[in-house]
N, C-alpha and C. Protein backbone atom coordinates (compact mmCIF):
# COMPACT_ATOMS: atom_id res chain seq x y z
N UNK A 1 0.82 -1.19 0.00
CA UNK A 1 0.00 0.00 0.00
C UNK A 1 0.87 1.26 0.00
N UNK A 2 2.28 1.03 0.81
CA UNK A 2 2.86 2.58 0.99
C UNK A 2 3.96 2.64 -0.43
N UNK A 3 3.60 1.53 -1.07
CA UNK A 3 4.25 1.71 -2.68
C UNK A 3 3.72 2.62 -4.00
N UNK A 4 2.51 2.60 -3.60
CA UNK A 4 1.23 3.32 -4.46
C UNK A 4 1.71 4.75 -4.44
N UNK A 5 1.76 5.65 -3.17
CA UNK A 5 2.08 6.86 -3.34
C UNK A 5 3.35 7.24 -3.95
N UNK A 6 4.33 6.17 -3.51
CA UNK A 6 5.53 6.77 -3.83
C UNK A 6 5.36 6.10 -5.20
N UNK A 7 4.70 5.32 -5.99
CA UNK A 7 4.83 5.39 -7.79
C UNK A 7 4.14 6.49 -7.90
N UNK A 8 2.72 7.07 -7.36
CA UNK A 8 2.26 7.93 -8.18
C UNK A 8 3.30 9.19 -7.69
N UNK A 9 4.22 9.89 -6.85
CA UNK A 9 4.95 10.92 -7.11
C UNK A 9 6.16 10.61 -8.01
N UNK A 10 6.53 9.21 -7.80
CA UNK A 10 7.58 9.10 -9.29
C UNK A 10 6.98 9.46 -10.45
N UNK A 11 5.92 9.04 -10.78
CA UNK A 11 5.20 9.37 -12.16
C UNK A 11 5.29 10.82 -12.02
N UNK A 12 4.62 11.71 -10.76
CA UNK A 12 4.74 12.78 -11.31
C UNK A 12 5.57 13.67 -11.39
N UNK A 13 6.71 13.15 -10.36
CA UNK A 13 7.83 13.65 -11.04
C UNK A 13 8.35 13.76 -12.32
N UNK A 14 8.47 12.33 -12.97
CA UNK A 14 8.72 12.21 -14.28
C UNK A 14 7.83 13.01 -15.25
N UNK A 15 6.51 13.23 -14.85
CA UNK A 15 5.74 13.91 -15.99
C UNK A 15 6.01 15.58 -15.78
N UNK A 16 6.55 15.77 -14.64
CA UNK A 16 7.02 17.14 -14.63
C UNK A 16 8.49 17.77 -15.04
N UNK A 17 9.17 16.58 -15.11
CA UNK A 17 10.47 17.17 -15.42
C UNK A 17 9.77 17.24 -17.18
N UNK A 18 9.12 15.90 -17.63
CA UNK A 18 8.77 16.23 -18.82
C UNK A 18 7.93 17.80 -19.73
N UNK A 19 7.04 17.80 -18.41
CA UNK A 19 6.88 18.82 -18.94
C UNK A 19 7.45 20.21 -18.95
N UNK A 20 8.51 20.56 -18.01
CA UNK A 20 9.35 21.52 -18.53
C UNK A 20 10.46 21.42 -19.48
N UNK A 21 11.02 20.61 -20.38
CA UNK A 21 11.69 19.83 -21.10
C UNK A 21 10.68 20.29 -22.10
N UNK A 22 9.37 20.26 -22.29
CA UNK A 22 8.36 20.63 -23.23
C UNK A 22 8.49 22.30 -23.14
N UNK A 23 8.51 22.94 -22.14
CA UNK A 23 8.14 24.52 -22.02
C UNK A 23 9.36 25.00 -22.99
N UNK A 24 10.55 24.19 -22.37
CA UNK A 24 11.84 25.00 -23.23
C UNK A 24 12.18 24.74 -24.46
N UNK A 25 11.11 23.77 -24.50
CA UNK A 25 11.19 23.41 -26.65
C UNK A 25 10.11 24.71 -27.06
N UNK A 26 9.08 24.70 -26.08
CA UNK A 26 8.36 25.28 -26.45
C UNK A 26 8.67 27.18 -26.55
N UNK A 27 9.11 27.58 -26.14
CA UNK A 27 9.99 28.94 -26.07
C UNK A 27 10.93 28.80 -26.50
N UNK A 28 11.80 27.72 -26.84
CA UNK A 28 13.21 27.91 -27.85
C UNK A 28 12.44 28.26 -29.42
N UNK A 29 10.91 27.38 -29.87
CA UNK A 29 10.39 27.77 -30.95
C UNK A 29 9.57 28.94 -30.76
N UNK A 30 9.11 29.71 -29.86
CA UNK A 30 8.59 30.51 -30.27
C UNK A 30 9.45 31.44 -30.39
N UNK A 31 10.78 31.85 -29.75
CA UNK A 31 11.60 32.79 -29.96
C UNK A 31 12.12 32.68 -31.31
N UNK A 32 12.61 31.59 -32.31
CA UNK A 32 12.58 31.04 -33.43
C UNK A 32 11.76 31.99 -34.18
N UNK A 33 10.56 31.86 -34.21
CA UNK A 33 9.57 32.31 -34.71
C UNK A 33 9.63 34.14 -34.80
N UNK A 34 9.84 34.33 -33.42
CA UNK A 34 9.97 35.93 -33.08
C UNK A 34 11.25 36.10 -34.53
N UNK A 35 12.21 35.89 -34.15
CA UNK A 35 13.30 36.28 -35.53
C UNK A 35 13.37 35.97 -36.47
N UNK A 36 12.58 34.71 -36.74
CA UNK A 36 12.19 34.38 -38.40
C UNK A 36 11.07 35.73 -38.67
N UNK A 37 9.94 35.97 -38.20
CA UNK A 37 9.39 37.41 -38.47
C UNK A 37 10.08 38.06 -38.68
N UNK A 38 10.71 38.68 -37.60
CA UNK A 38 11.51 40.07 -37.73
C UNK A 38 12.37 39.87 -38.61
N UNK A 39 12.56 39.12 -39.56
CA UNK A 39 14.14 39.10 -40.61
C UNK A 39 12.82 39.39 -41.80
N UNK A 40 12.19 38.25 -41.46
CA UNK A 40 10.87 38.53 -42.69
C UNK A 40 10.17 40.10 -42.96
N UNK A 41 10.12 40.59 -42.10
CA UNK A 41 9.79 42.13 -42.16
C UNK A 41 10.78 42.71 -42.48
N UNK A 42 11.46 42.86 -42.18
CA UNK A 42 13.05 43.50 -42.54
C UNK A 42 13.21 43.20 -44.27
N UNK A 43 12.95 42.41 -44.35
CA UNK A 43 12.86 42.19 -45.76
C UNK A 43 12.11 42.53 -46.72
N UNK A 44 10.99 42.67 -46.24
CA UNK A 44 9.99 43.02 -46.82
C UNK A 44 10.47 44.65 -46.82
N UNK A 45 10.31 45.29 -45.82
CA UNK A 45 11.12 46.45 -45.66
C UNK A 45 11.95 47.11 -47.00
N UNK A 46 12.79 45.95 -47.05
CA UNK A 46 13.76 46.19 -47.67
C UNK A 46 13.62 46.67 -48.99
N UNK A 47 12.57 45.54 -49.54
CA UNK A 47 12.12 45.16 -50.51
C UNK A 47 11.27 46.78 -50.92
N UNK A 48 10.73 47.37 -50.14
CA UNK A 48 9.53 48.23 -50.70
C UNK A 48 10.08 49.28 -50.57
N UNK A 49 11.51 49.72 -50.24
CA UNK A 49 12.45 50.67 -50.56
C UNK A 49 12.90 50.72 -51.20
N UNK A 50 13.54 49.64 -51.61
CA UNK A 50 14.34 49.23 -52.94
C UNK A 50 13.18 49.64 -54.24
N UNK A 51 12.27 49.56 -54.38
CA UNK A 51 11.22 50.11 -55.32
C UNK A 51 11.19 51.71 -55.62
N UNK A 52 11.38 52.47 -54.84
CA UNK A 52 12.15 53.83 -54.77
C UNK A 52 12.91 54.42 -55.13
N UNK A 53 13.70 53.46 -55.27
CA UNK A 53 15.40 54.16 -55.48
C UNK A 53 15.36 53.94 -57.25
N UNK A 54 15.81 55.32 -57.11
CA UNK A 54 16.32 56.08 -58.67
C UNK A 54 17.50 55.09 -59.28
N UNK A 55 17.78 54.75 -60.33
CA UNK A 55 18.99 54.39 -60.73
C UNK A 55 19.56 55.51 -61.04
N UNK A 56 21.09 55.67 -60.55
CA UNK A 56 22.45 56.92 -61.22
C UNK A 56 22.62 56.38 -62.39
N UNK A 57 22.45 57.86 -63.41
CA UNK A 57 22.66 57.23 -64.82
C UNK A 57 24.19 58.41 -64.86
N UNK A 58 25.39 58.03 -64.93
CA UNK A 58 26.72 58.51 -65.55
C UNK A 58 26.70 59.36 -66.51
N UNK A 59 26.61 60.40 -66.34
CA UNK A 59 26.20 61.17 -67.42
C UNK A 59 27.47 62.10 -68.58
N UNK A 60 28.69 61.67 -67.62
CA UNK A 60 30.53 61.71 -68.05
C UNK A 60 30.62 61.64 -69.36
N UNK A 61 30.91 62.91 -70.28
CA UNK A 61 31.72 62.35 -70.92
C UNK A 61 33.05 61.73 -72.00
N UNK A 62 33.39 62.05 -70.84
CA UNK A 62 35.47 62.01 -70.65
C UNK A 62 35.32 60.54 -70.40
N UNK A 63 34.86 59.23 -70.97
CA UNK A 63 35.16 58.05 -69.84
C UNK A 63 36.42 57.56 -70.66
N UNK A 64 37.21 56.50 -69.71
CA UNK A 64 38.26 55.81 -70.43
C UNK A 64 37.62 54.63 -71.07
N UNK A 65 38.54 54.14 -71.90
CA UNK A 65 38.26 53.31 -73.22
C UNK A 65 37.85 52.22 -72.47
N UNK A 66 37.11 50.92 -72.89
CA UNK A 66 36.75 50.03 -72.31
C UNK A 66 38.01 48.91 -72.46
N UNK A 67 37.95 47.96 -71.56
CA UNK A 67 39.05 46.86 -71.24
C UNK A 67 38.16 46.06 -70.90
N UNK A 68 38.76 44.43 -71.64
CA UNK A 68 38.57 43.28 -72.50
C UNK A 68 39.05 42.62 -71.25
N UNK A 69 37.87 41.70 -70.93
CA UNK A 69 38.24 40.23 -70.37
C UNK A 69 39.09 39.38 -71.27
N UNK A 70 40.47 38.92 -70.43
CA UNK A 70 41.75 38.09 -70.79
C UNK A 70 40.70 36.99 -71.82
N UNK A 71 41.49 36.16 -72.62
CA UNK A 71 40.76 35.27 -73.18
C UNK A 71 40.43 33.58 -72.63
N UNK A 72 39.98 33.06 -72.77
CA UNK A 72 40.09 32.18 -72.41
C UNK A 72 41.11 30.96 -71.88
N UNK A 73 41.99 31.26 -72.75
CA UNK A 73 43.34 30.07 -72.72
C UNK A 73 44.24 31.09 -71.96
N UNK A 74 44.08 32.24 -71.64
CA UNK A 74 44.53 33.00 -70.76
C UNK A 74 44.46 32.61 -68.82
N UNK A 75 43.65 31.92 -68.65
CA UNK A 75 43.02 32.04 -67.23
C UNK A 75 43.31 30.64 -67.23
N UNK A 76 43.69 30.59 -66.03
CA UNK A 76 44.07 28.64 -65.45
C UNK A 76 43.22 28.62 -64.10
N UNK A 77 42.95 27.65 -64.22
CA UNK A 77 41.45 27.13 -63.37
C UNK A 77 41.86 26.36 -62.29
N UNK A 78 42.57 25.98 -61.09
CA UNK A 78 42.97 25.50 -60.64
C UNK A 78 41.89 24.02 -60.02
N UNK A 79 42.69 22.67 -60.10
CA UNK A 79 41.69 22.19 -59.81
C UNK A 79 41.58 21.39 -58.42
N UNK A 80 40.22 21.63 -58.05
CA UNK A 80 39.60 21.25 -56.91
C UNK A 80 39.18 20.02 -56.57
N UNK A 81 39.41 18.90 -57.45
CA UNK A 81 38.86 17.67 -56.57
C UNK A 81 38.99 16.79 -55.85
N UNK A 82 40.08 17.35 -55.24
CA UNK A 82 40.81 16.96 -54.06
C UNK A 82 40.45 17.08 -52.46
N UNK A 83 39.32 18.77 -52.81
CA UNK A 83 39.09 18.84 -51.45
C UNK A 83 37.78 18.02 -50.85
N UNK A 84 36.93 17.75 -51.78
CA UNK A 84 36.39 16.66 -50.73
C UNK A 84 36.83 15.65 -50.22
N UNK A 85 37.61 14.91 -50.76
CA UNK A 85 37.89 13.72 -49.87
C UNK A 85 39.23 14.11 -49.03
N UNK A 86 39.95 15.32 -48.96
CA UNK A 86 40.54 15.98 -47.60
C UNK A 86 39.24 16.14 -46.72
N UNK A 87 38.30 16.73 -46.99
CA UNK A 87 37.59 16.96 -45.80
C UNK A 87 36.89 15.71 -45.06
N UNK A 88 36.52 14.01 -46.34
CA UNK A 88 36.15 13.09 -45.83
C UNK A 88 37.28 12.64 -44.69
N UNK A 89 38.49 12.88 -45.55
CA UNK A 89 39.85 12.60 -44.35
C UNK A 89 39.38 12.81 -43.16
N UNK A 90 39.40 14.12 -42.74
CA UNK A 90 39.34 14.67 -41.50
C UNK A 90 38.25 14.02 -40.88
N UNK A 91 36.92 14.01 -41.58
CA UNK A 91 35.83 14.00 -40.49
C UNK A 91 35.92 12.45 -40.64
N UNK A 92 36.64 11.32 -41.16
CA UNK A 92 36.94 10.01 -40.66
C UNK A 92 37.98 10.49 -39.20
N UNK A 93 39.23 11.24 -39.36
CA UNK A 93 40.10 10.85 -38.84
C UNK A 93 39.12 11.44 -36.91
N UNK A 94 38.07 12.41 -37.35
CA UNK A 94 37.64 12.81 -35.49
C UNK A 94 36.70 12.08 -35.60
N UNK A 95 36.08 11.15 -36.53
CA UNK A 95 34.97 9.96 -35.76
C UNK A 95 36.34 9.13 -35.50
N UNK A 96 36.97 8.61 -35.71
CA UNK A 96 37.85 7.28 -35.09
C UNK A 96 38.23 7.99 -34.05
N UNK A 97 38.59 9.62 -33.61
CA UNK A 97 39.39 9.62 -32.27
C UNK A 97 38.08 9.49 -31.25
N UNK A 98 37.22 10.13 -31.73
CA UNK A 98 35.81 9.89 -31.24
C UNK A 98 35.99 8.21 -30.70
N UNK A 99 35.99 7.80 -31.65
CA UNK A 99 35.07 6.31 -30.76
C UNK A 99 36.78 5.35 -30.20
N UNK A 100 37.76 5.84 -30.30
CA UNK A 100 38.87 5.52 -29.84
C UNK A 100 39.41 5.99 -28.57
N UNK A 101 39.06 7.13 -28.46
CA UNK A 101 39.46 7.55 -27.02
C UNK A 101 39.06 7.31 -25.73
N UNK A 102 40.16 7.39 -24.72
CA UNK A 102 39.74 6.81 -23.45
C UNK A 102 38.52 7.40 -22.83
N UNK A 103 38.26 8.49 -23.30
CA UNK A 103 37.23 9.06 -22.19
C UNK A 103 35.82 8.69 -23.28
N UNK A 104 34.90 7.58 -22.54
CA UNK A 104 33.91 7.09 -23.23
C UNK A 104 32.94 7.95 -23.31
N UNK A 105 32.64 9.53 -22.57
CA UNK A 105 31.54 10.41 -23.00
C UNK A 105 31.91 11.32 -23.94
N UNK A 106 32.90 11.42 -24.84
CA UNK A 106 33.23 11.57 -25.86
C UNK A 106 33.24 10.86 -27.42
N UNK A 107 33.62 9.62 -26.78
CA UNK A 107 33.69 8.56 -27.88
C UNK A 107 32.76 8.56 -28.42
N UNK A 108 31.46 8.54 -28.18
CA UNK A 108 30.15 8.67 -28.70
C UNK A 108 30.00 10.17 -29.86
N UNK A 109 29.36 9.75 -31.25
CA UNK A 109 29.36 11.40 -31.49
C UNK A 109 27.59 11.67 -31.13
N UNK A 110 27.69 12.78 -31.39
CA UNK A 110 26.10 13.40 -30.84
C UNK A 110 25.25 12.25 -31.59
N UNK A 111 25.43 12.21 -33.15
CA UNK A 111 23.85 11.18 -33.66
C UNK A 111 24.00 10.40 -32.83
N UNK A 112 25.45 9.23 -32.44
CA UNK A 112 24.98 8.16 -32.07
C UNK A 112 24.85 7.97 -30.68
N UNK A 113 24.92 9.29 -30.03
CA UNK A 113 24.28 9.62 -28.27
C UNK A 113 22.58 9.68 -28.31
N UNK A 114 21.75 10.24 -30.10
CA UNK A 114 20.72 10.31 -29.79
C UNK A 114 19.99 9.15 -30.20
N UNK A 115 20.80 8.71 -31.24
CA UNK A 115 20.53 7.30 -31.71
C UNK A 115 20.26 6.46 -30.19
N UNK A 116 21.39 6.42 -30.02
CA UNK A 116 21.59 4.92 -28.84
C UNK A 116 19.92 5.13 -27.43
N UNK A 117 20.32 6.91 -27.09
CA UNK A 117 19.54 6.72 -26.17
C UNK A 117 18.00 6.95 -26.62
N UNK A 118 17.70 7.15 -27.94
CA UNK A 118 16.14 6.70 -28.42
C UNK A 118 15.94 5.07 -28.53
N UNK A 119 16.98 4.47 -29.21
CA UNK A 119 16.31 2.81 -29.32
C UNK A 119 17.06 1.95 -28.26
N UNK A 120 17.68 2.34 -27.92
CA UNK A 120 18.52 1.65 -26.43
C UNK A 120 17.83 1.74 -25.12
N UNK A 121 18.15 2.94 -24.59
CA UNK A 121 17.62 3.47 -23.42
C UNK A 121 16.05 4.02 -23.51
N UNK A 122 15.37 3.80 -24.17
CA UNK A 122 13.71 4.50 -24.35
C UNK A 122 14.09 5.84 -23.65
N UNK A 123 14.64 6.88 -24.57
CA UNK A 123 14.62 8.75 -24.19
C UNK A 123 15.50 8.77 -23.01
N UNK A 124 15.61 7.40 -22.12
CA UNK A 124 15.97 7.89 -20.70
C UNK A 124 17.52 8.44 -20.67
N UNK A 125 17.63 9.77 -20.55
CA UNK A 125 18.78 10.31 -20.71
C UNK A 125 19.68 10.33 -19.07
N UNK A 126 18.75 9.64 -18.70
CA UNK A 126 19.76 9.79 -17.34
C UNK A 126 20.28 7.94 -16.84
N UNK A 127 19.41 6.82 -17.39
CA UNK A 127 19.58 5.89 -17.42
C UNK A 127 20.71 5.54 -18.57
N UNK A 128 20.82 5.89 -19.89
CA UNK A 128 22.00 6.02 -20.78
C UNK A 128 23.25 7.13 -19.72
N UNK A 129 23.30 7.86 -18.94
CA UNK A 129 24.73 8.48 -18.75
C UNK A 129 24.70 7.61 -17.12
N UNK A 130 24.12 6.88 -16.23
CA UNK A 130 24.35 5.81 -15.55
C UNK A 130 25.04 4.81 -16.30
N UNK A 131 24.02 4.11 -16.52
CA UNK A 131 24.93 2.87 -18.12
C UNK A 131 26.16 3.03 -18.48
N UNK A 132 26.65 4.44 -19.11
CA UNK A 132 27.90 5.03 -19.82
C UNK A 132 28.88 4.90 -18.60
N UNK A 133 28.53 5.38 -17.10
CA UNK A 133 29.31 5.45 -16.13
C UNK A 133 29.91 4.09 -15.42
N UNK A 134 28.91 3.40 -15.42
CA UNK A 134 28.72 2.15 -15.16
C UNK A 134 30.41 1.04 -16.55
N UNK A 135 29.61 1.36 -17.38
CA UNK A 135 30.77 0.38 -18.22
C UNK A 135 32.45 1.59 -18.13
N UNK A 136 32.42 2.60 -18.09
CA UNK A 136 33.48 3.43 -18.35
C UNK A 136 34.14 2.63 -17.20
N UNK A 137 33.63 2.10 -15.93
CA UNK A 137 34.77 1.58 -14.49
C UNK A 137 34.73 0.09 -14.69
N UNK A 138 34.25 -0.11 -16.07
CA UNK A 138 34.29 -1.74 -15.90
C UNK A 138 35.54 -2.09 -16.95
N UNK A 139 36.32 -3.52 -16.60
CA UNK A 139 37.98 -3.80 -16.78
C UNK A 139 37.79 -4.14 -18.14
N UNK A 140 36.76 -4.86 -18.86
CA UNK A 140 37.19 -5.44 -20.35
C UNK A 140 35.54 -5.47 -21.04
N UNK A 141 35.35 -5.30 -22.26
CA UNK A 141 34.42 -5.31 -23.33
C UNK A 141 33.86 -6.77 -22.99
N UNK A 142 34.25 -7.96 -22.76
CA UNK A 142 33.39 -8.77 -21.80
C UNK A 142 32.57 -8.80 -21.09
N UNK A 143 33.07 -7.65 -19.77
CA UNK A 143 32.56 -7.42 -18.78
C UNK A 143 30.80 -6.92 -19.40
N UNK A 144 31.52 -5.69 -20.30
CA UNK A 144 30.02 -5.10 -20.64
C UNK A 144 29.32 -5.48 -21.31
N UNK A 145 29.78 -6.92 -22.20
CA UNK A 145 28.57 -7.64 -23.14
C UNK A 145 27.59 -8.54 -22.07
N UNK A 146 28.73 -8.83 -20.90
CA UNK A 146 27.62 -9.54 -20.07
C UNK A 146 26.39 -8.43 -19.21
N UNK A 147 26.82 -7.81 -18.99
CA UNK A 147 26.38 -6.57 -18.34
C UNK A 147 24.96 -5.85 -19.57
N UNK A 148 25.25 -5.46 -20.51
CA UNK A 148 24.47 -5.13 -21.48
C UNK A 148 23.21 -6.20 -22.18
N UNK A 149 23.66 -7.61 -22.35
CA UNK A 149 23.11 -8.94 -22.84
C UNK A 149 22.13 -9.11 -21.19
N UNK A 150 23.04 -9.92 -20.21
CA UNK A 150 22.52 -10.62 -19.76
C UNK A 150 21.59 -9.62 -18.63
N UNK A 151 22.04 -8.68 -18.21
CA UNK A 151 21.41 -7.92 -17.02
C UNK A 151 20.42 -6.75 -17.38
N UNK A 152 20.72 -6.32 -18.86
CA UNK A 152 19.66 -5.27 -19.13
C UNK A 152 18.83 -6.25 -19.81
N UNK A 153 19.22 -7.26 -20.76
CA UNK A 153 18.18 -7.99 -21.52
C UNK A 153 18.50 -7.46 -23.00
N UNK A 154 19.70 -7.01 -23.47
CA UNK A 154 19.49 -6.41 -24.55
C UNK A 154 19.88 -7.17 -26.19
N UNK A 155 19.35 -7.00 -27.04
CA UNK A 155 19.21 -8.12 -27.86
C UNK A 155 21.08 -8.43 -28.74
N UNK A 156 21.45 -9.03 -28.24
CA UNK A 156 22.94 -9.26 -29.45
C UNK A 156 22.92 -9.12 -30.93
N UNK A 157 21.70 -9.21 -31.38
CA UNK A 157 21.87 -9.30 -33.11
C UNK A 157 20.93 -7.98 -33.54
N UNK A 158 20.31 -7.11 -32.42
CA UNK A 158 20.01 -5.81 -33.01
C UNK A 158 21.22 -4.67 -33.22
N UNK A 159 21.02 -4.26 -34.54
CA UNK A 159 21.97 -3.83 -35.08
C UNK A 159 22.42 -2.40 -33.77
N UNK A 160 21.63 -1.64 -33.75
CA UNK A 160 21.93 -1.02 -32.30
C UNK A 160 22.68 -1.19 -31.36
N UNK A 161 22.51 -2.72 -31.14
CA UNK A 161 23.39 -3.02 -29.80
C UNK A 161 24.45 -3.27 -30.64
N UNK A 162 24.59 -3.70 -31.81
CA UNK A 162 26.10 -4.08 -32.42
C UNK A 162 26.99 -3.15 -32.40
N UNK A 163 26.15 -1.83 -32.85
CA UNK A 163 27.06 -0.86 -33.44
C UNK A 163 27.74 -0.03 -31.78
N UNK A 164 26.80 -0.05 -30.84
CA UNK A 164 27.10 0.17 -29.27
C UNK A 164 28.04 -0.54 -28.87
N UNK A 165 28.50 -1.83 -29.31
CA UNK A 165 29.13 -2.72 -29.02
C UNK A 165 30.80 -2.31 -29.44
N UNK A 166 30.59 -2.25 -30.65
CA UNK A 166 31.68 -2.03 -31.29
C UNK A 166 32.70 -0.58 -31.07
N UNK A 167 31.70 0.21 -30.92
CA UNK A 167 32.30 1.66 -30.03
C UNK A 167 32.91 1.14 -29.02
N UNK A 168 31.89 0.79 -28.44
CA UNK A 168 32.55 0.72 -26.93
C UNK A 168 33.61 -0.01 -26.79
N UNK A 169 33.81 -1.21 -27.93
CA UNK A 169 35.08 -2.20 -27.85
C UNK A 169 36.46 -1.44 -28.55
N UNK A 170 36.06 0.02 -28.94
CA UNK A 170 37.06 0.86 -29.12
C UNK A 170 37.68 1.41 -28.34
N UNK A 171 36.57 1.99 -27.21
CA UNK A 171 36.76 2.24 -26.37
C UNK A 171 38.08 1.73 -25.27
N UNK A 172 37.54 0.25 -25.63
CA UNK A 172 38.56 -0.45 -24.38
C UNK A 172 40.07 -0.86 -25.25
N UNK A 173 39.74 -0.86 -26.13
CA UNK A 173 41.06 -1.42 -27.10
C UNK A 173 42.01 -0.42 -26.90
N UNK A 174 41.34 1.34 -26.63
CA UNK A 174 42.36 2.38 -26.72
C UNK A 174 42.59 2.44 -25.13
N UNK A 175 42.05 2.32 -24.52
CA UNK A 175 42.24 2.44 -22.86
C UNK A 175 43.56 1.58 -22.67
N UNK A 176 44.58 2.78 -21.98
CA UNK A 176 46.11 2.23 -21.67
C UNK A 176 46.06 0.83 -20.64
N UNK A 177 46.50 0.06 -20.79
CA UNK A 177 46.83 -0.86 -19.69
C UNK A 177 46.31 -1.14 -18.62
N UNK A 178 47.40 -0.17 -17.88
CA UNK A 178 47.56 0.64 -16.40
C UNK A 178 45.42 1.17 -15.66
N UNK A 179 45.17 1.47 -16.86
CA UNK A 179 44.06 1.53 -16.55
C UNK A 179 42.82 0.32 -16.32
N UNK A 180 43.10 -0.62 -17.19
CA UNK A 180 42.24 -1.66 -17.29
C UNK A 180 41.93 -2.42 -15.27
């Protein structure tokens, strides 16, 4: 019987943190809104001034002689298709330090923090950074398949848990020694 009250204030706790979590989506878009207007007016603004304005007609006339764009075989084009796959470089080389480095609340990049804790953790953002804390003090990628499999229940062949898996076994592969 003295379990009843204390679920219904967990619930309403939970439905209250939710709903301020809602207020500040809800005022991050309406302020959104406030400056998408005001740029939109401004523009408009802009726009119905610009209808006004006189064109300067040059009325000179002393002008100097006109000058000729170089010709074609004149101008060298330098070529560029190199820089995308420099930039694929890079953004491979900070996802691998990402999911390589010792400190595991990094290793994660943002998608796959929102990824993991939408189909992993159901939203629970405080049960995913327990979890995270939880395996970060544990000695070997073992430890946490049993820990993840057998104690949360979580499925081995959903691709989710694979790809969680495999981070995290980066995780431990880069973790010095001394630390394990």
């Amino acid at each position: 019987m003295n379990n009843i009250p204390h679920n219904i204030s967990d619930e309403l706790s939970l439905i209250q943190s939710d709903l301020m979590a809602l207020l500040r989506r809800v005022n991050n878009l309406q302020q959104r809104i406030a400056e998408m207007t005001e740029k939109a007016d401004n523009a408009i603004v802009e726009d119905e001034t610009a209808q006004y304005i006189e064109p300067v007609v040059d009325t000179k006339q002393d002008c100097e002689p006109e000058t000729y764009a170089p010709e074609a075989s004149e101008i060298s084009i330098p070529d560029k298709t190199n820089e995308p796959e420099e930039e694929t470089d890079a953004f491979e080389e900070q996802t691998e330090y990402m999911q390589t480095t010792p400190r595991l609340q990094i290793a994660l990049s943002i998608n796959d923090r929102f990824r993991f804790r939408r189909e992993l953790f159901a939203n629970d953002d405080a049960d995913m950074a327990d979890t995270l804390d939880l395996i970060s003090a544990m000695k070997s990628i073992g430890e946490v398949e049993d820990y993840l499999i057998d104690d949360l229940g979580w499925d081995r062949d959903n691709d989710e848990v694979r790809l969680f898996l495999s981070i995290i076994g980066r995780h431990f592969s880069s973790k010095p020694s001394h630390l394990l």
